[in-house]
PDB file of N, CA and C in Angstrom:
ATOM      1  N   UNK A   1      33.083 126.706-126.373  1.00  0.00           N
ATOM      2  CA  UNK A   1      32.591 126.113-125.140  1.00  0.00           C
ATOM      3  C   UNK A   1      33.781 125.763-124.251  1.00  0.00           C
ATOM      4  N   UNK A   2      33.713 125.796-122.967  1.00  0.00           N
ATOM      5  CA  UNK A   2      34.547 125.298-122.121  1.00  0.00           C
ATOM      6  C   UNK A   2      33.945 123.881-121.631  1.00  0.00           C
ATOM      7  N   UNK A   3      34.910 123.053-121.729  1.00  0.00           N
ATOM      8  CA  UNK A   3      34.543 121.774-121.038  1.00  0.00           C
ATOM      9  C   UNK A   3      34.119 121.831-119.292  1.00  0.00           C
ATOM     10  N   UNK A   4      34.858 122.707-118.820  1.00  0.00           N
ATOM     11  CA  UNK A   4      35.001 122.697-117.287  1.00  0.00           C
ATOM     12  C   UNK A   4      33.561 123.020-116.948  1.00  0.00           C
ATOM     13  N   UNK A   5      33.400 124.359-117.733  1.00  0.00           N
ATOM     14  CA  UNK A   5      32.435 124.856-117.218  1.00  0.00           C
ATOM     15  C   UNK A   5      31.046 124.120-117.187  1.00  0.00           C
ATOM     16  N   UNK A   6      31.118 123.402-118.463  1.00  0.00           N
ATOM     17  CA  UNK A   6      29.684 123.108-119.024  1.00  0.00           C
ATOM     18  C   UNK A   6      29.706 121.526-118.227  1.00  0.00           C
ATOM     19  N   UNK A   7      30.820 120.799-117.740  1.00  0.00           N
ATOM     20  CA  UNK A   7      30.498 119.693-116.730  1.00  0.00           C
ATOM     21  C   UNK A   7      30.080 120.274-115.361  1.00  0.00           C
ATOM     22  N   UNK A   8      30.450 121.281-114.875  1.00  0.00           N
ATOM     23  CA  UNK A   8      30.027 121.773-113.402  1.00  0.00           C
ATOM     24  C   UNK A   8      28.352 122.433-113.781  1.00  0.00           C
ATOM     25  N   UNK A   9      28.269 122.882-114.660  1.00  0.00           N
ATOM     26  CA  UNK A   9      26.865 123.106-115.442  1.00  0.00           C
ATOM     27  C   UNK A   9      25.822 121.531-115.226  1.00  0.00           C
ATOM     28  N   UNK A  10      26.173 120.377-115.864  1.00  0.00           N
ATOM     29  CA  UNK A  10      25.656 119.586-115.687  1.00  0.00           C
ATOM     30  C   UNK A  10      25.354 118.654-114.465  1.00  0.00           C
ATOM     31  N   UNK A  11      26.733 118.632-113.736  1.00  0.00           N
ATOM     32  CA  UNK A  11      26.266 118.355-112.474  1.00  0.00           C
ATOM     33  C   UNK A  11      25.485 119.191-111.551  1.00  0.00           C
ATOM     34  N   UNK A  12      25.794 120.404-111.600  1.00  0.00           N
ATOM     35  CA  UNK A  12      24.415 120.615-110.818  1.00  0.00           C
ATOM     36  C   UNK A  12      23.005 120.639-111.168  1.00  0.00           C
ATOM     37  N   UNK A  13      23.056 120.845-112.652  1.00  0.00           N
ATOM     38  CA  UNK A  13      21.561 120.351-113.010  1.00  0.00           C
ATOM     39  C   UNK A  13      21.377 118.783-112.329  1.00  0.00           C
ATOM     40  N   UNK A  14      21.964 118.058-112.508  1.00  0.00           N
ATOM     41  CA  UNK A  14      22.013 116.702-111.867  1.00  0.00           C
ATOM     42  C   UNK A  14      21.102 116.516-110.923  1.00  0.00           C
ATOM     43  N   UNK A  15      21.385 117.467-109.674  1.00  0.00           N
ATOM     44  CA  UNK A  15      21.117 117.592-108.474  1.00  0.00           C
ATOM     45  C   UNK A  15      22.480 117.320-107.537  1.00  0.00           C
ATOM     46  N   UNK A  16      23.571 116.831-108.546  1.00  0.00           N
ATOM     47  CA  UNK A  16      24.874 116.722-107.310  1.00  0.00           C
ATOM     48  C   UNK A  16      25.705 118.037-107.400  1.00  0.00           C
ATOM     49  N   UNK A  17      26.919 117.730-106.833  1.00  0.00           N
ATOM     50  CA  UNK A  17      27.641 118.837-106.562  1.00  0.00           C
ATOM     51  C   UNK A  17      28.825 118.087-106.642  1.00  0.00           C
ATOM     52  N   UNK A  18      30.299 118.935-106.939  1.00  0.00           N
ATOM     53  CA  UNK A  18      31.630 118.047-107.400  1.00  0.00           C
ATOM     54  C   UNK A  18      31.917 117.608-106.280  1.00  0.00           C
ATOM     55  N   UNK A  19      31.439 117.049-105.102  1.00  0.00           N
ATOM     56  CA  UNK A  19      31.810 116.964-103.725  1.00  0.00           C
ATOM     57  C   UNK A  19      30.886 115.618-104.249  1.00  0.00           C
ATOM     58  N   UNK A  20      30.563 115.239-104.971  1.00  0.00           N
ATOM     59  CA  UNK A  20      29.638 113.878-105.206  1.00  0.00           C
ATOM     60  C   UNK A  20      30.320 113.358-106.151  1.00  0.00           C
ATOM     61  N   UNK A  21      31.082 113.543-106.715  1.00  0.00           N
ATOM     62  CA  UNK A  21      32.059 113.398-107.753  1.00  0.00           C
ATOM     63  C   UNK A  21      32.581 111.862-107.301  1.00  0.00           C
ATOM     64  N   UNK A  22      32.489 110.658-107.958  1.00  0.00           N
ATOM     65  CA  UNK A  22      33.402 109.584-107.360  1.00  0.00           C
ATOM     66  C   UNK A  22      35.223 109.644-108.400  1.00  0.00           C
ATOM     67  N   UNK A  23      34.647 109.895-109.775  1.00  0.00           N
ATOM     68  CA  UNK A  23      35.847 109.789-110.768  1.00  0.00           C
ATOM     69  C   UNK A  23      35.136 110.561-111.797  1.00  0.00           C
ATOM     70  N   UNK A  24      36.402 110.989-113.052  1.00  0.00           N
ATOM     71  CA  UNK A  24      35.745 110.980-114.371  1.00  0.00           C
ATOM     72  C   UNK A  24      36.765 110.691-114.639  1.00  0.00           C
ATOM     73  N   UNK A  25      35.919 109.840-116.073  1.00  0.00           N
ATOM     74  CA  UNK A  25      36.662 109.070-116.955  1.00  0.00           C
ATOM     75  C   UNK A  25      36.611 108.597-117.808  1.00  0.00           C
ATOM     76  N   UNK A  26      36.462 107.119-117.746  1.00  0.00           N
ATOM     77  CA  UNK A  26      35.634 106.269-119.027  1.00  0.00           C
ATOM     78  C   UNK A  26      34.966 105.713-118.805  1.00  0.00           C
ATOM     79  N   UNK A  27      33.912 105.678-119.967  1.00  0.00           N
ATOM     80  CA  UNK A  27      33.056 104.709-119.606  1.00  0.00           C
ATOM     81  C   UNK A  27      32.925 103.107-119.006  1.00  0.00           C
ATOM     82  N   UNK A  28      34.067 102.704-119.497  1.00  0.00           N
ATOM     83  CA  UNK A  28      34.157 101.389-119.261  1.00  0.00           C
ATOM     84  C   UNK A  28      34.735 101.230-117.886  1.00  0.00           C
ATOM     85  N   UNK A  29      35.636 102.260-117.095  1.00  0.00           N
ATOM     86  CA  UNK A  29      35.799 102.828-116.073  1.00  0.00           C
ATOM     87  C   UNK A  29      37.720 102.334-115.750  1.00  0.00           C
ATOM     88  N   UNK A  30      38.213 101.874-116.892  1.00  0.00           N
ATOM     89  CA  UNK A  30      39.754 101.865-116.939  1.00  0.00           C
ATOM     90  C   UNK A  30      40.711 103.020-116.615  1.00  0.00           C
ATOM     91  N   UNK A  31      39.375 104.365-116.880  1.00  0.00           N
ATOM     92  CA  UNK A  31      40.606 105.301-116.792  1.00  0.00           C
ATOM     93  C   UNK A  31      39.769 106.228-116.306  1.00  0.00           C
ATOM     94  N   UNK A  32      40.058 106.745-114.805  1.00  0.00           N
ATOM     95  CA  UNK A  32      39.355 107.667-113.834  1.00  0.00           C
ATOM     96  C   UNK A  32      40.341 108.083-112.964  1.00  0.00           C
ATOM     97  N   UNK A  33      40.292 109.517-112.769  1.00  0.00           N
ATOM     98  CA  UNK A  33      40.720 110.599-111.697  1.00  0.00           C
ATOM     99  C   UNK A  33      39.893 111.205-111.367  1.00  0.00           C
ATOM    100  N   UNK A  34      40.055 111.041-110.101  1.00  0.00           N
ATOM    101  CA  UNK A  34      39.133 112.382-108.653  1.00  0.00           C
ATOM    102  C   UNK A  34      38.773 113.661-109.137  1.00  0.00           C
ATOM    103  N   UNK A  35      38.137 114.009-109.041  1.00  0.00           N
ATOM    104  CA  UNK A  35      37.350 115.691-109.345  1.00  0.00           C
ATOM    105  C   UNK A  35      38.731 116.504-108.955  1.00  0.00           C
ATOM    106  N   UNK A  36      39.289 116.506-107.941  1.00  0.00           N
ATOM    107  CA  UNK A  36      40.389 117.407-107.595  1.00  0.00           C
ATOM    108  C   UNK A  36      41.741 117.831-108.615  1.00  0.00           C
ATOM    109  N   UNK A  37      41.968 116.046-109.563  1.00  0.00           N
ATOM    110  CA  UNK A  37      42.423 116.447-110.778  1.00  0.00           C
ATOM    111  C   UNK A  37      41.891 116.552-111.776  1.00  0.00           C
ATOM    112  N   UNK A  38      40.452 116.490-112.221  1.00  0.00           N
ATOM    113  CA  UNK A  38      39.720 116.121-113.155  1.00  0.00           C
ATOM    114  C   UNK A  38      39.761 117.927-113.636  1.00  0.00           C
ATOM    115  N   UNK A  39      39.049 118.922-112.567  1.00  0.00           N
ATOM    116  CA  UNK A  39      38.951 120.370-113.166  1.00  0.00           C
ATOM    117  C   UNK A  39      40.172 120.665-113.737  1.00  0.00           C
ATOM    118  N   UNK A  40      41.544 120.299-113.800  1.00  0.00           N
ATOM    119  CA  UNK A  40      43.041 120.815-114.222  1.00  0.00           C
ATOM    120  C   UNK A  40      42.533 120.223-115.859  1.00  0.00           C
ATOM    121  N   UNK A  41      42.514 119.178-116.212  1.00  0.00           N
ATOM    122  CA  UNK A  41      42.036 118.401-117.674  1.00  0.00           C
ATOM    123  C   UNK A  41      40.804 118.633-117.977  1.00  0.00           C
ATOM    124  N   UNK A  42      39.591 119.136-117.532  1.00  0.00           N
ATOM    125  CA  UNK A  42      38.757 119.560-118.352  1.00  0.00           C
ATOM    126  C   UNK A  42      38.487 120.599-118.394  1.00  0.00           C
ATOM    127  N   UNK A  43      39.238 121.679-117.843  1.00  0.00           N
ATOM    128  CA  UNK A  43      39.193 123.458-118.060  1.00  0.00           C
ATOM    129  C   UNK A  43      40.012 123.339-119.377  1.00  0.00           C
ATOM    130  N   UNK A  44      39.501 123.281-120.256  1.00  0.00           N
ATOM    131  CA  UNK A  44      39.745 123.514-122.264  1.00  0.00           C
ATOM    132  C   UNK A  44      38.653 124.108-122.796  1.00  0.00           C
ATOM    133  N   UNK A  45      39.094 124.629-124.072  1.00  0.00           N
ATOM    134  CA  UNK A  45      37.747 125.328-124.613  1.00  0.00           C
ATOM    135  C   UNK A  45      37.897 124.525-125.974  1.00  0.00           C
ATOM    136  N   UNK A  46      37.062 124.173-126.406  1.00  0.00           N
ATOM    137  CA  UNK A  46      36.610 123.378-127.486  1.00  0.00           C
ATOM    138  C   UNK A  46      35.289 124.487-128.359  1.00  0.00           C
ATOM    139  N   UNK A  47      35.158 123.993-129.836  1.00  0.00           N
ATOM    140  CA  UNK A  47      34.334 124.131-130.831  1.00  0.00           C
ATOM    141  C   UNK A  47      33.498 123.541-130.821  1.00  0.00           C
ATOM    142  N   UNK A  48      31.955 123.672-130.286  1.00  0.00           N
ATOM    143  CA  UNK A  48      31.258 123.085-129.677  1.00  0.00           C
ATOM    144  C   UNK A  48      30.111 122.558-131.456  1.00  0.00           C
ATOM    145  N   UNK A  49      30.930 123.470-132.768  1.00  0.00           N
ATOM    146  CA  UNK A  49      29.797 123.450-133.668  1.00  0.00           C
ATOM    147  C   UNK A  49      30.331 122.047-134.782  1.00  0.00           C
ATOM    148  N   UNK A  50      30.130 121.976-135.583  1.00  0.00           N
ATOM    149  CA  UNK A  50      30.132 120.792-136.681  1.00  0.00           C
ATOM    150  C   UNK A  50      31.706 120.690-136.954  1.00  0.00           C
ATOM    151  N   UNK A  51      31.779 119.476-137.177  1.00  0.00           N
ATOM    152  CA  UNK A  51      33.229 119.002-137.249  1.00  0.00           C
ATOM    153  C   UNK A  51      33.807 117.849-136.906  1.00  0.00           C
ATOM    154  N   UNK A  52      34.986 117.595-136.475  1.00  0.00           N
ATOM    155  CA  UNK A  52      35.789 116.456-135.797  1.00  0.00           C
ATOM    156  C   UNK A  52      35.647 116.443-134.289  1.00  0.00           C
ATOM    157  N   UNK A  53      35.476 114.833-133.462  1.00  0.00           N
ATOM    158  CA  UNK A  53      34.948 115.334-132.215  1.00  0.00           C
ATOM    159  C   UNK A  53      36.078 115.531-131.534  1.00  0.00           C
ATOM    160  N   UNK A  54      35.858 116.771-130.676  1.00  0.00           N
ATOM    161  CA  UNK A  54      37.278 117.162-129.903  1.00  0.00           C
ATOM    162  C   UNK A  54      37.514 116.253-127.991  1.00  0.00           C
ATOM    163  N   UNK A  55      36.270 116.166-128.135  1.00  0.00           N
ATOM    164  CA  UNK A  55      36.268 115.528-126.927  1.00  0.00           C
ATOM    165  C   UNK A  55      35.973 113.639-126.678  1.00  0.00           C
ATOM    166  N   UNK A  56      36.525 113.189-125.761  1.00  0.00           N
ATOM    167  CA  UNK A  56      36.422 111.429-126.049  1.00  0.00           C
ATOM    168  C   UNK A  56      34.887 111.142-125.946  1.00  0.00           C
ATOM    169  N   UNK A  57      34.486 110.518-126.788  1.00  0.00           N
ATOM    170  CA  UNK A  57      32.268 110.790-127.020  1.00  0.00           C
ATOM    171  C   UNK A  57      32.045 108.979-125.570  1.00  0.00           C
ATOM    172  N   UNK A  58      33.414 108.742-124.809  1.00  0.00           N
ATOM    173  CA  UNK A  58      32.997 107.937-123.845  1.00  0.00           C
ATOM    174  C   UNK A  58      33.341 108.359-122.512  1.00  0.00           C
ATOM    175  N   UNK A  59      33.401 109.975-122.259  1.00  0.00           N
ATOM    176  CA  UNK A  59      33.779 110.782-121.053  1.00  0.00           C
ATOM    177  C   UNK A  59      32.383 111.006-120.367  1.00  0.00           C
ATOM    178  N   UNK A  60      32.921 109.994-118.937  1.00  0.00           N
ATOM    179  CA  UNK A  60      31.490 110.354-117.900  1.00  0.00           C
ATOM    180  C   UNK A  60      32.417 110.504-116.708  1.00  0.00           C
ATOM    181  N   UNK A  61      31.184 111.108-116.129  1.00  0.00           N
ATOM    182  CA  UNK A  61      30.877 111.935-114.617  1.00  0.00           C
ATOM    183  C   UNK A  61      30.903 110.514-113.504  1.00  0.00           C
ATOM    184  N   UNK A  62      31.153 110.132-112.756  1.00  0.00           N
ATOM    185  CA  UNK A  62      30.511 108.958-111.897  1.00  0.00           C
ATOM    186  C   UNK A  62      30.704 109.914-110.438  1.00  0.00           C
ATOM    187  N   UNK A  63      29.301 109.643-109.822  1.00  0.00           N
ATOM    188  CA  UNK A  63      28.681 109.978-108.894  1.00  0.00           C
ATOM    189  C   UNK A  63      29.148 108.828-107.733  1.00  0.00           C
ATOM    190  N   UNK A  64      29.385 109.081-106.325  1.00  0.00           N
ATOM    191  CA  UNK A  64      29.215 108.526-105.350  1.00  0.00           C
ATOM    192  C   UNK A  64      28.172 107.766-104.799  1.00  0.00           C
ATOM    193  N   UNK A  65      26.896 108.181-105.505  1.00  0.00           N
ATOM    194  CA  UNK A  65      25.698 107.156-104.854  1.00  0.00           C
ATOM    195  C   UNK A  65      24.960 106.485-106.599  1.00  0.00           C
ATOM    196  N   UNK A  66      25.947 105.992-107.130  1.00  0.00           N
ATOM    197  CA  UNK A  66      26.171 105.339-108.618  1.00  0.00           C
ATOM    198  C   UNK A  66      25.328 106.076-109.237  1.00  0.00           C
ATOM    199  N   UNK A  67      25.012 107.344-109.623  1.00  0.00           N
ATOM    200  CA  UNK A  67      24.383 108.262-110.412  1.00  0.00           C
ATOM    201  C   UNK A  67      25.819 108.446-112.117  1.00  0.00           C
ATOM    202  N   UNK A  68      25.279 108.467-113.183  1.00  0.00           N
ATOM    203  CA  UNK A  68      26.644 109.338-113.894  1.00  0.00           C
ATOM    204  C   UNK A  68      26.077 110.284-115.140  1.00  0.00           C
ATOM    205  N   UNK A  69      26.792 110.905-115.499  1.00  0.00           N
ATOM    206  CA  UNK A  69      26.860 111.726-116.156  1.00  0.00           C
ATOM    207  C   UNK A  69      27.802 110.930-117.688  1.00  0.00           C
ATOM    208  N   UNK A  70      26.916 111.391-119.021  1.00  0.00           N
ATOM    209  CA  UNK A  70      27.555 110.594-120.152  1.00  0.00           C
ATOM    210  C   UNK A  70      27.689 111.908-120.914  1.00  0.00           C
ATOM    211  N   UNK A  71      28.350 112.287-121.823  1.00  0.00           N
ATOM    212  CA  UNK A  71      28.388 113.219-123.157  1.00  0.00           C
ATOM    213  C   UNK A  71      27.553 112.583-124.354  1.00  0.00           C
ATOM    214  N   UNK A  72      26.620 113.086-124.951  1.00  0.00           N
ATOM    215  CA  UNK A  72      26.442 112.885-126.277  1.00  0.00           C
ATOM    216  C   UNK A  72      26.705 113.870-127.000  1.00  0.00           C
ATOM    217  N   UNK A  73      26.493 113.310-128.211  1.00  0.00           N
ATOM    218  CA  UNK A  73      26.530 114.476-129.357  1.00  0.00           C
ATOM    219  C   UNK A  73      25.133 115.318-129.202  1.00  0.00           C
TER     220      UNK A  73
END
């Protein structure tokens, strides 16, 4: 799986677009960068099947009109 892909996947299911993008980051919201650097750090390809988690399980999307996007397992 690619991370990049499968977050631009989800936001537009959303109904937004990365132009709605406020940050991604953390959940708790200590640690956020702009969509403009966000695609450079989440274009990775990860093992999307059973295992160790490769990705932080508290990485969200935050939307401009307070909408967000969370990862689960």
């Amino acid at each position: 799986m690619n991370l990049l892909g499968e977050t631009k996947g989800a936001i537009s299911q959303s109904g937004h677009s990365t132009d709605d993008v406020r940050f991604v980051g953390s959940r708790d919201g200590k640690l956020g960068i702009p969509w403009s650097q966000a695609e450079k750090v989440l274009d990775i390809d990860y093992d999307d099947g059973y295992g160790g988690q490769e990705i932080s399980a508290d990485l969200v999307v935050v939307f401009t009109d307070g909408g967000f996007l969370r990862r689960e397992e």
